[in-house]
C-alpha atoms as a PDB file:
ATOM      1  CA  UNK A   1     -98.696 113.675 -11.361  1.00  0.00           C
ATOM      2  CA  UNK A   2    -101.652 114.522  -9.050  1.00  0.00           C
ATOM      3  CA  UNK A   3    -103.552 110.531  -9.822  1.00  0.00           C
ATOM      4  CA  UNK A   4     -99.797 109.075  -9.224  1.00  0.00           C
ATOM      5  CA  UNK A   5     -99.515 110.715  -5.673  1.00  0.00           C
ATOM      6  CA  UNK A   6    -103.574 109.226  -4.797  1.00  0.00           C
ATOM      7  CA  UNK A   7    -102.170 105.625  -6.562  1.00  0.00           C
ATOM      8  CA  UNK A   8     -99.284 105.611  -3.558  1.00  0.00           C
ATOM      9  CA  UNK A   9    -101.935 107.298  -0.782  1.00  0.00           C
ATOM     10  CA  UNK A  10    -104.222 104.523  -2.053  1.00  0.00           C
ATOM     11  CA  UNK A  11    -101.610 101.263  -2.157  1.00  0.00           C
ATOM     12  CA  UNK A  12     -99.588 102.136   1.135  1.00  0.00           C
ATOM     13  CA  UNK A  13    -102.460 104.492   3.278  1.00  0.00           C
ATOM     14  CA  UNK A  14    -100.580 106.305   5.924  1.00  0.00           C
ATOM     15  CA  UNK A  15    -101.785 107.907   9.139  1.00  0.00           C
ATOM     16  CA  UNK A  16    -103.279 111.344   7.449  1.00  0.00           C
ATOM     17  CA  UNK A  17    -101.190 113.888   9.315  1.00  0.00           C
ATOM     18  CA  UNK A  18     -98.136 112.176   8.250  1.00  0.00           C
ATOM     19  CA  UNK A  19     -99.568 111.524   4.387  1.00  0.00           C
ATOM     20  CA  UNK A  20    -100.314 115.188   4.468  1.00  0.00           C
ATOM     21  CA  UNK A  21     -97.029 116.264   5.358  1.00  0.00           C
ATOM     22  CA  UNK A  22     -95.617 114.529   3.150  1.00  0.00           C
ATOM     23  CA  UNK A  23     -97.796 115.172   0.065  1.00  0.00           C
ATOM     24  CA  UNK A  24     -97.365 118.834   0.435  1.00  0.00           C
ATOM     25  CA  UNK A  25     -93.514 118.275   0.858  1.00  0.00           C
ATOM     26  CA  UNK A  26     -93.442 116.294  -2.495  1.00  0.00           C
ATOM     27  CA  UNK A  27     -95.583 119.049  -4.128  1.00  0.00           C
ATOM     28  CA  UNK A  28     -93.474 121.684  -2.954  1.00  0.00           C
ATOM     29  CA  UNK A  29     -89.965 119.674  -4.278  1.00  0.00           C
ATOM     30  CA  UNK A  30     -92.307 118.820  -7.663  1.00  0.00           C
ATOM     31  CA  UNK A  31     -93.660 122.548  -8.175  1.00  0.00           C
ATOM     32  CA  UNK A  32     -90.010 124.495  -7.991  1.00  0.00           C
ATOM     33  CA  UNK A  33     -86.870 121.766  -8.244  1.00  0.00           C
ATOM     34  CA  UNK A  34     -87.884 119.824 -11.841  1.00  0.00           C
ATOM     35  CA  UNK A  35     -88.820 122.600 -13.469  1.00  0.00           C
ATOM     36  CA  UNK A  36     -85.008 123.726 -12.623  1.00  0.00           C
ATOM     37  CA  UNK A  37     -83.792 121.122 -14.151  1.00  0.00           C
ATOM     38  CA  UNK A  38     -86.110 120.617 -17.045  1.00  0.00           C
ATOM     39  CA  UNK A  39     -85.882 124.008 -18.388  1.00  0.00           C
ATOM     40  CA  UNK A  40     -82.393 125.382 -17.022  1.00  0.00           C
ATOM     41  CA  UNK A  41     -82.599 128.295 -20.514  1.00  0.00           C
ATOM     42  CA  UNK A  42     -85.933 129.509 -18.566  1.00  0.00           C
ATOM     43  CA  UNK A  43     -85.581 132.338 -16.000  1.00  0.00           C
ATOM     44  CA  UNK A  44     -86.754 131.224 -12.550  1.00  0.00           C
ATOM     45  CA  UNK A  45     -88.032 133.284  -9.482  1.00  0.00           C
ATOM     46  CA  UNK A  46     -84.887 132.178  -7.688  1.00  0.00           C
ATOM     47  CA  UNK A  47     -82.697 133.930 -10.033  1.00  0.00           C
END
C-alpha cells in the first residue's frame, strides 16, 4: 500500500503541503474504513 501511494507522489508530484494532506487523509480512510468492510465478524473500536 505504502510503495503504491510513493508510485502516484512520484508519477503526478504535487505541491508538498497539498500531497501531505492528502496522503495522511488517504491513510486515515485506509487504516479504519477497509478494515470495516473486510472483516465486518471482527469487533472494531467504533463499536
Amino acid at each position: 500500500m505504502r510503495d503504491m501511494i510513493l508510485q502516484e507522489r512520484n508519477v503526478a508530484p504535487l505541491p508538498e503541503h497539498k500531497t501531505e494532506r492528502m496522503v495522511s487523509k488517504n491513510a486515515a480512510q485506509v487504516k479504519y474504513i477497509p478494515k470495516r468492510v473486510a472483516n465486518p465478524a471482527l469487533p472494531t473500536y467504533a463499536e
